[in-house]
Protein backbone atom coordinates (compact mmCIF):
# COMPACT_ATOMS: atom_id res chain seq x y z
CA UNK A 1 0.00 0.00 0.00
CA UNK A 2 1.89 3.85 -1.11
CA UNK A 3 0.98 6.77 0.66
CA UNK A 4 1.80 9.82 -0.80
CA UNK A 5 3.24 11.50 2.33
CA UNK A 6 3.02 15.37 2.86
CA UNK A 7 6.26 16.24 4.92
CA UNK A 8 7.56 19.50 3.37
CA UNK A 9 7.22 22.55 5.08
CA UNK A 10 4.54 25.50 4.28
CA UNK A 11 6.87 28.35 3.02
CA UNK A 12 5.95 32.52 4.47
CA UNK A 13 3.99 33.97 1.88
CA UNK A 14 5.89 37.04 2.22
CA UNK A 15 9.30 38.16 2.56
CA UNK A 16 10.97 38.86 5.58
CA UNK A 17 14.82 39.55 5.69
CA UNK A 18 16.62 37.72 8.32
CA UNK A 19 19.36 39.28 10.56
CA UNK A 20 22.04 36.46 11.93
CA UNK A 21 23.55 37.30 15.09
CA UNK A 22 26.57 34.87 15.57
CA UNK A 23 28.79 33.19 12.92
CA UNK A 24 29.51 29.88 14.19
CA UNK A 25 29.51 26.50 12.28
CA UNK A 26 26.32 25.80 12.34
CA UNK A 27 25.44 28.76 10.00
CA UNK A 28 27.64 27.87 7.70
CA UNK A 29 26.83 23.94 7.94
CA UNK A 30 23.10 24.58 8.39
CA UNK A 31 21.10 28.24 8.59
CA UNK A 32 23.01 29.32 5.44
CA UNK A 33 22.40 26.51 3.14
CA UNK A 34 18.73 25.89 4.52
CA UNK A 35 17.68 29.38 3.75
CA UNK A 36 19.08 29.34 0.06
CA UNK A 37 17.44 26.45 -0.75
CA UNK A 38 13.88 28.05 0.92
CA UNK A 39 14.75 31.29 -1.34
CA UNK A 40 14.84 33.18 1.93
CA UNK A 41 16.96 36.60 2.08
CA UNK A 42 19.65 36.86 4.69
CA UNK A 43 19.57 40.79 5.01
CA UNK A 44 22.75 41.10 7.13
CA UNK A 45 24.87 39.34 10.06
CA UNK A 46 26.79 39.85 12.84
CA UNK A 47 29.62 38.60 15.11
CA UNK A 48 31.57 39.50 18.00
CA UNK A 49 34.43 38.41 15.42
CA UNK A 50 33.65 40.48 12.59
CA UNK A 51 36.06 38.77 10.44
CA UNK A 52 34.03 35.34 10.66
CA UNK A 53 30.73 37.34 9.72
CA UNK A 54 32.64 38.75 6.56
CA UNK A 55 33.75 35.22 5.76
CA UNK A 56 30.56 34.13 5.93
CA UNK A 57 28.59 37.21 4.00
CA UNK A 58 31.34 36.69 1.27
CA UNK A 59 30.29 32.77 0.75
CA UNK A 60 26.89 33.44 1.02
CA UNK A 61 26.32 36.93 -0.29
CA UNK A 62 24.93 38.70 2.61
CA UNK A 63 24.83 42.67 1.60
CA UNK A 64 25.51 43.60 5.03
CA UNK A 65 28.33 42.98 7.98
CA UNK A 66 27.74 44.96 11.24
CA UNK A 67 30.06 46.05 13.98
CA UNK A 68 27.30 45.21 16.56
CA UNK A 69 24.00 43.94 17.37
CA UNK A 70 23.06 47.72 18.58
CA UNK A 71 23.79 48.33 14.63
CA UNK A 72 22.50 45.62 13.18
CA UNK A 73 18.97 46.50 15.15
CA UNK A 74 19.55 50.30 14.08
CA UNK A 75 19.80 49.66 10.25
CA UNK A 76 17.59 46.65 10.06
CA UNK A 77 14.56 47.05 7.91
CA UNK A 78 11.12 46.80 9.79
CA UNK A 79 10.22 43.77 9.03
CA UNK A 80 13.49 41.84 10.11
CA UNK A 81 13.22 38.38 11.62
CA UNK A 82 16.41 38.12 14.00
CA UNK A 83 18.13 35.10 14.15
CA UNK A 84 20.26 33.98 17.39
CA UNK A 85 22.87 31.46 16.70
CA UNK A 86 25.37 32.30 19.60
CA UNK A 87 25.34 30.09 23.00
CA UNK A 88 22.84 30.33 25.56
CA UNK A 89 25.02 32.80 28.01
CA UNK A 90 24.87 35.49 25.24
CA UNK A 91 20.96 35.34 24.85
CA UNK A 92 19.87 37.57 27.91
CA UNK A 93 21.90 40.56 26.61
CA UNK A 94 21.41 39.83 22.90
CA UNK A 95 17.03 39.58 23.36
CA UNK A 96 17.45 42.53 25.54
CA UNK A 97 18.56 44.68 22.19
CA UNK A 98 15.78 43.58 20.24
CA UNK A 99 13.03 45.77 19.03
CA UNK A 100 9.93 44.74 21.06
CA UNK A 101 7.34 42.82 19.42
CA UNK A 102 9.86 41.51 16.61
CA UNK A 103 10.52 37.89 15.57
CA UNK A 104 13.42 35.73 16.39
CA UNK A 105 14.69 32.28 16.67
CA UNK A 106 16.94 31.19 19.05
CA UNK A 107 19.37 28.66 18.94
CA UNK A 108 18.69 25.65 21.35
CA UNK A 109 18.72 25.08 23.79
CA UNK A 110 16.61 27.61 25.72
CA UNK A 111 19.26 28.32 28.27
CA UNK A 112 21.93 26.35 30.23
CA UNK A 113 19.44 25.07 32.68
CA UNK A 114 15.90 25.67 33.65
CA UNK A 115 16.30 28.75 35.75
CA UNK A 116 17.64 30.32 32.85
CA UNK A 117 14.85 29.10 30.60
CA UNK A 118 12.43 31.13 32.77
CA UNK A 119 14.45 34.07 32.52
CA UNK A 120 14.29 33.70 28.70
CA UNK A 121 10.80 33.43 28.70
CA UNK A 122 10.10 36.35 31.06
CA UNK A 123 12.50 38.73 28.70
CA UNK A 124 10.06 37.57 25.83
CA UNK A 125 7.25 38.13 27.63
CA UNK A 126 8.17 41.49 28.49
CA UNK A 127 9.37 42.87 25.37
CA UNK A 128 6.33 40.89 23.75
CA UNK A 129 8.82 38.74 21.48
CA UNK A 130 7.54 36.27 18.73
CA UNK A 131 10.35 34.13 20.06
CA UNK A 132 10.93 30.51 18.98
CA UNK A 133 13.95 27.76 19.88
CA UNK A 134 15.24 26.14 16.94
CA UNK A 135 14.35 22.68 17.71
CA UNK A 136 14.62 21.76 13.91
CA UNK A 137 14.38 17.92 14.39
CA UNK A 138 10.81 18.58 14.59
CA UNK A 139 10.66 19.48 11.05
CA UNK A 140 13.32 16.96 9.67
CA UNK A 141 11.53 15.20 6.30
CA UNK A 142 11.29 11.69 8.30
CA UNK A 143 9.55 13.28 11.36
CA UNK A 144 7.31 15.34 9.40
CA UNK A 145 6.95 12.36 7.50
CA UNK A 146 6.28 10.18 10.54
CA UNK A 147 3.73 13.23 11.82
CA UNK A 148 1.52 12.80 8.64
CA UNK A 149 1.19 8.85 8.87
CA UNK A 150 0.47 9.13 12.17
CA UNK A 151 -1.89 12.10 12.13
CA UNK A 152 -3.79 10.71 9.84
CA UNK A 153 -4.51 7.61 11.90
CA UNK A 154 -2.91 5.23 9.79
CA UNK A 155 -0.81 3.25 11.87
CA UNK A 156 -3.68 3.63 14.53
CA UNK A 157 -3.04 4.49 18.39
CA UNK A 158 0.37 5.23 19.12
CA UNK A 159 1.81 3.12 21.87
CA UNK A 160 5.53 3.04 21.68
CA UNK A 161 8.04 5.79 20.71
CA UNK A 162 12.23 4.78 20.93
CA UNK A 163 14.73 6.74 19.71
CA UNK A 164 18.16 5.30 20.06
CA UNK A 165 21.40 6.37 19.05
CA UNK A 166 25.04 4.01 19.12
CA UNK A 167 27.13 6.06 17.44
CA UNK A 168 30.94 7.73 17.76
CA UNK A 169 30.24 11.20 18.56
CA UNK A 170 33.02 13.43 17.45
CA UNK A 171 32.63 15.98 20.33
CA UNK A 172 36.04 17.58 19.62
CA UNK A 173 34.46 19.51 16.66
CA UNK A 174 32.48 21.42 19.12
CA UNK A 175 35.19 23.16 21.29
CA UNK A 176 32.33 25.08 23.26
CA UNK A 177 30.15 22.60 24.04
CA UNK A 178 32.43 19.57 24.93
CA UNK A 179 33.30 21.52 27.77
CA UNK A 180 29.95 21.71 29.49
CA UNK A 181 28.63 20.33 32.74
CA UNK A 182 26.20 18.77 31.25
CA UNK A 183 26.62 17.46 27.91
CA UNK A 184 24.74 14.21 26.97
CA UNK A 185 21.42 15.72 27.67
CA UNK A 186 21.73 19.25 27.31
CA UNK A 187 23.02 19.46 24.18
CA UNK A 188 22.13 16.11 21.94
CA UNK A 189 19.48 14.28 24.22
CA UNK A 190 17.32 17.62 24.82
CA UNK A 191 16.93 17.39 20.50
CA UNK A 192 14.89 13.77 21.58
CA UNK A 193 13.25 15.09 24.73
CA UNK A 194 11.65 17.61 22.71
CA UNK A 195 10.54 15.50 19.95
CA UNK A 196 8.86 13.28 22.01
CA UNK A 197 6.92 15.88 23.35
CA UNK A 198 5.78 17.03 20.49
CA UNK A 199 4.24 13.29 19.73
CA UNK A 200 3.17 12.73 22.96
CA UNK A 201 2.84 16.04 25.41
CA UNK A 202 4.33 16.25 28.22
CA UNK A 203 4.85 13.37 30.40
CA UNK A 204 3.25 12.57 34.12
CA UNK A 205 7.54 12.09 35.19
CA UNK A 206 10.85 11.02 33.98
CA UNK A 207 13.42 8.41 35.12
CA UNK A 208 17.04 9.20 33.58
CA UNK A 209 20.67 8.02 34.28
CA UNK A 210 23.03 9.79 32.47
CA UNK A 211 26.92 8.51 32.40
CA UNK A 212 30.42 9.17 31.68
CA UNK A 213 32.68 7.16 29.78
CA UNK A 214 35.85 6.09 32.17
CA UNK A 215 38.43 7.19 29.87
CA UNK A 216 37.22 10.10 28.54
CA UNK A 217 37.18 13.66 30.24
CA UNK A 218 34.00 14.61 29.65
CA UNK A 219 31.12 15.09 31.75
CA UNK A 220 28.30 12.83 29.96
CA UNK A 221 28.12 10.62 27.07
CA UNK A 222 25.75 7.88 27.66
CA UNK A 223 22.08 8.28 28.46
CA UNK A 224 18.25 6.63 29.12
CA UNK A 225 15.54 8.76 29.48
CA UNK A 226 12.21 6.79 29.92
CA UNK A 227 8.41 9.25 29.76
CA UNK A 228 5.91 7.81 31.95
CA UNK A 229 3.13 7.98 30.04
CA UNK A 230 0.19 6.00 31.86
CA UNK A 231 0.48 1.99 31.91
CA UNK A 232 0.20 1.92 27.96
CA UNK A 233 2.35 4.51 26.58
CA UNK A 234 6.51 3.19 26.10
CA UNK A 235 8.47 6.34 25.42
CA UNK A 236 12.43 6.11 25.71
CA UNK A 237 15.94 7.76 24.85
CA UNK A 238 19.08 5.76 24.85
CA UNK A 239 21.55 7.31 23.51
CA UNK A 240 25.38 6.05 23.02
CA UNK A 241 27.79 8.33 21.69
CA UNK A 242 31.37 6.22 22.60
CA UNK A 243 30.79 2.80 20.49
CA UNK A 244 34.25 3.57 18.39
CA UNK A 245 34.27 0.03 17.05
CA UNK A 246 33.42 0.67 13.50
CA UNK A 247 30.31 1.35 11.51
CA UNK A 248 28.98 -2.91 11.88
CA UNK A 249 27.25 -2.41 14.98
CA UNK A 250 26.11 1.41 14.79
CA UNK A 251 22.67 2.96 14.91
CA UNK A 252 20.83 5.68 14.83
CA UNK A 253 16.77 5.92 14.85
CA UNK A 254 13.66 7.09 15.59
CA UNK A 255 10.73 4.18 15.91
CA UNK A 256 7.25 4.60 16.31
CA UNK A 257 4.89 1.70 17.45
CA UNK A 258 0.92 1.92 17.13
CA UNK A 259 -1.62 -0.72 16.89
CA UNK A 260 -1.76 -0.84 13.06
CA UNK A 261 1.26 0.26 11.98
CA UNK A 262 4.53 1.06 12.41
CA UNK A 263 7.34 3.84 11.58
CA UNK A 264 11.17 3.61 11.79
CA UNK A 265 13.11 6.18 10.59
CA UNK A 266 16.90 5.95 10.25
CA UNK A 267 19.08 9.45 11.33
CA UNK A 268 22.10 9.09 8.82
CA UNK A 269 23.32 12.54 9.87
CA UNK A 270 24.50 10.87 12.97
CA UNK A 271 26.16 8.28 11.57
CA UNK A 272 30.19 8.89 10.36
CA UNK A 273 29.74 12.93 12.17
CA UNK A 274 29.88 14.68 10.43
CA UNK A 275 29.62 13.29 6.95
CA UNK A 276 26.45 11.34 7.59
CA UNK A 277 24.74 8.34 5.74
CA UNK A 278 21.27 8.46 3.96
CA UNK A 279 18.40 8.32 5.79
CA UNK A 280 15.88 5.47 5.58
CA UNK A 281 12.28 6.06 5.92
CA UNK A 282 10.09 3.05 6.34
CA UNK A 283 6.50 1.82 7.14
CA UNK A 284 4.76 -0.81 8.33
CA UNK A 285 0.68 -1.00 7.65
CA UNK A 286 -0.97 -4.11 9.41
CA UNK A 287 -4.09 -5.46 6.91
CA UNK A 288 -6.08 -8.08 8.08
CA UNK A 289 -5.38 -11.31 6.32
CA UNK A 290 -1.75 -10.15 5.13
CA UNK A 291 1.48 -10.29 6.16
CA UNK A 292 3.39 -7.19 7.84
CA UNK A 293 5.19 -5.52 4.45
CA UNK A 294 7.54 -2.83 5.28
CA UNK A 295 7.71 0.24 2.34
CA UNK A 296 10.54 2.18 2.16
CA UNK A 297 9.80 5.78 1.06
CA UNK A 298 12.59 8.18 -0.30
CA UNK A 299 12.30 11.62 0.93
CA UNK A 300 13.97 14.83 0.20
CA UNK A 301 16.28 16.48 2.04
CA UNK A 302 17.23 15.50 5.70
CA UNK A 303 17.75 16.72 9.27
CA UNK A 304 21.09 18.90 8.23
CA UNK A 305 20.44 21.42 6.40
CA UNK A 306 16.49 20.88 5.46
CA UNK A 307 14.74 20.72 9.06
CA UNK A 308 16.18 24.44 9.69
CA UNK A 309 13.94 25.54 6.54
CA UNK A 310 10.81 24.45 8.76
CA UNK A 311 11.65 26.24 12.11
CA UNK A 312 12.34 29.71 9.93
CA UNK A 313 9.48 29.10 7.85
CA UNK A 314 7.32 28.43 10.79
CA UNK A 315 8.28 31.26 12.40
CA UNK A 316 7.64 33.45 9.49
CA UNK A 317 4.44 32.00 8.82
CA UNK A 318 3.09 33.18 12.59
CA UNK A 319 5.02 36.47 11.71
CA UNK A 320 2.64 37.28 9.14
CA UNK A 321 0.05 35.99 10.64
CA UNK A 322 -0.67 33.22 8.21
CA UNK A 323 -0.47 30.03 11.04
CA UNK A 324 -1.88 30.60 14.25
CA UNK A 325 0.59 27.94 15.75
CA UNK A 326 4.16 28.71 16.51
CA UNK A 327 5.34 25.32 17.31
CA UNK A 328 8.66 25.67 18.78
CA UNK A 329 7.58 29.05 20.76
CA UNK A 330 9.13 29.71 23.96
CA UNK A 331 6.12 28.66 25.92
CA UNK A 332 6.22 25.33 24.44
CA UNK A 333 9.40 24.88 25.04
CA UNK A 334 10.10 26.03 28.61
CA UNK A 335 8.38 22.20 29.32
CA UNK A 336 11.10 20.62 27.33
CA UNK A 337 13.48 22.18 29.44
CA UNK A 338 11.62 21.41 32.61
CA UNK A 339 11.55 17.75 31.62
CA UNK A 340 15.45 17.92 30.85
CA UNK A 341 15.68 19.45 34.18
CA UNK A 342 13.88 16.63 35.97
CA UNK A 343 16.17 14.21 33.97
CA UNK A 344 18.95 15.52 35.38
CA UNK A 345 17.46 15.49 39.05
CA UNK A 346 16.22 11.78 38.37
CA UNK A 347 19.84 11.20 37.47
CA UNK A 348 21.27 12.71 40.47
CA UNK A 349 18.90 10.95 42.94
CA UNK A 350 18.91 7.59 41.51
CA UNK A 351 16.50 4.94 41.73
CA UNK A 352 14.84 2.79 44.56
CA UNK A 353 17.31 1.03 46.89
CA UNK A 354 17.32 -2.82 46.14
CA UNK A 355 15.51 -4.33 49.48
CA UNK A 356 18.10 -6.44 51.43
């Protein structure tokens, strides 16, 4: 049985320049590229470094390079959609410069922890921000994909959700985040943690154990994360980042489980960091009398750079006033952050004491 599965993104039916602020790799690897493809115009960008902004206007044929954000807010025309890709200490001061009521998108995740998610979300209150968190996994072609099958009631009521990830994370390549307290979760994890909200909601509590790796200096590698749900409901994150034993044994997916169907979709972006493998995207449709057929569907695009298109274009789209739903909005997102923080507290208190 073929489906012809909707998963691209609704483009902004009008334009609206974007302003980076920061000019780290993942503009270059991601925003840039994603926003060509969408036709979208980068108006300017800025960088405490102005030399890496120039770099990056020069490859990508931004008109303008500012000195400062103060600038870049001065001479930005009134429609500008700002776009925060510097790391989470920076955002306080950054938002604060910000012309009230515009749009922006800030880089996940929404702070270093969840007292500084609240302060993020108070700041966008106040100045009355359209303010979303670029959780783009949400709109990589295999979720959106996965969101249409399942939205549509295809493969029935959704009981089980995994993701799980045995990979060899090259953490070196990010010099400021391999550094961080707390790395498994906060900065790779968190992408699952929010995708599994947006299937499921938010959950009644978490368990969690997150780990280090004994020869490695670093403060998290290793994770489970299992949603309680209710008595029905199986939702869980394991995620592996130190099997360095060759590709054999490697994987990387996202699997839904419902009580017609299912949906496992494979994350090649993980796999060989950065160069990546294709993704697979395939479904399973129970019909009485047959037996379980799995299609494989080739889809465009993939989480790096496509999935950035939909947060932007999302974004825009509630700009203008054309979706009513800004999915990755602050206010969504300050749960994700409260269930990363109780993930972290579940990991810290550990679990009940084996009775002697």
């Amino acid at each position: 049985m073929s489906i012809d599965i909707k998963y691209k993104p609704e483009l902004p039916e009008t334009k609206q320049p974007i302003i980076i602020i920061g000019a780290g790799g993942i503009v270059s690897d991601a925003h840039l590229p994603a926003y060509k493809i969408a036709g979208f115009e980068v108006h300017g960008i800025v960088n405490r470094t102005k030399e890496r902004a120039q770099k990056l206007a020069d490859a990508f044929g931004i008109p303008n390079v500012y000195n400062s954000v103060a600038e870049a807010v001065k001479l930005a025309p009134a429609n500008a959609v700002y776009d925060l890709t510097i790391m989470p200490e920076q955002y306080i001061e950054t938002l604060k410069q910000l012309p009230n009521g515009s749009a922006v998108l800030i880089q996940k995740p929404m702070g270093d922890d969840f007292a500084q998610a609240k302060e993020i979300l108070e700041l966008c209150s106040a100045k009355n921000l359209k303010a979303a968190i670029n959780f783009q996994l949400r709109f990589a072609p295999f979720v959106s994909a996965a969101k249409y099958l399942i939205d549509k009631g295809l493969i029935g009521e959704l009981y089980d959700m995994e993701v799980r990830v045995t990979v060899k994370t090259p953490w070196e390549i990010f010099p400021h985040v391999i550094i961080h307290p707390r790395l498994e979760i906060q900065y790779h994890s968190i992408h699952y943690v929010d995708l599994i909200r947006s299937f499921l909601g938010n959950p009644e509590s978490i368990l969690a154990k997150t780990l280090k790796h004994p020869a490695k200096n670093l403060s998290s590698s290793r994770s489970t994360i299992l949603f309680d749900y209710g008595d029905t409901m199986h939702a869980v994150i394991n995620t592996n980042h130190d099997h360095d034993f060759g590709p054999n044994h490697q994987e990387s997916y996202i699997k839904w489980e419902g009580t017609k169907g299912a949906i496992v979709a494979k994350i090649g972006l993980l796999m060989d960091y950065p160069h990546g493998v294709p993704d697979v995207f395939e479904y399973c449709l129970v019909e009485d009398g047959k037996s379980p057929e799995w299609q494989t569907v080739k889809l465009e695009g993939s989480w790096f750079p496509e999935a950035f298109i939909g947060t932007m274009a999302n974004l825009m789209r509630y700009n203008e006033g054309s979706t009513d739903v800004l999915q990755t909005s602050v206010e969504d997102v300050i749960q994700t952050m409260a269930v990363v923080e109780s993930a972290y507290q579940s990991s810290d208190t550990g679990g009940v004491k084996v009775k002697e």
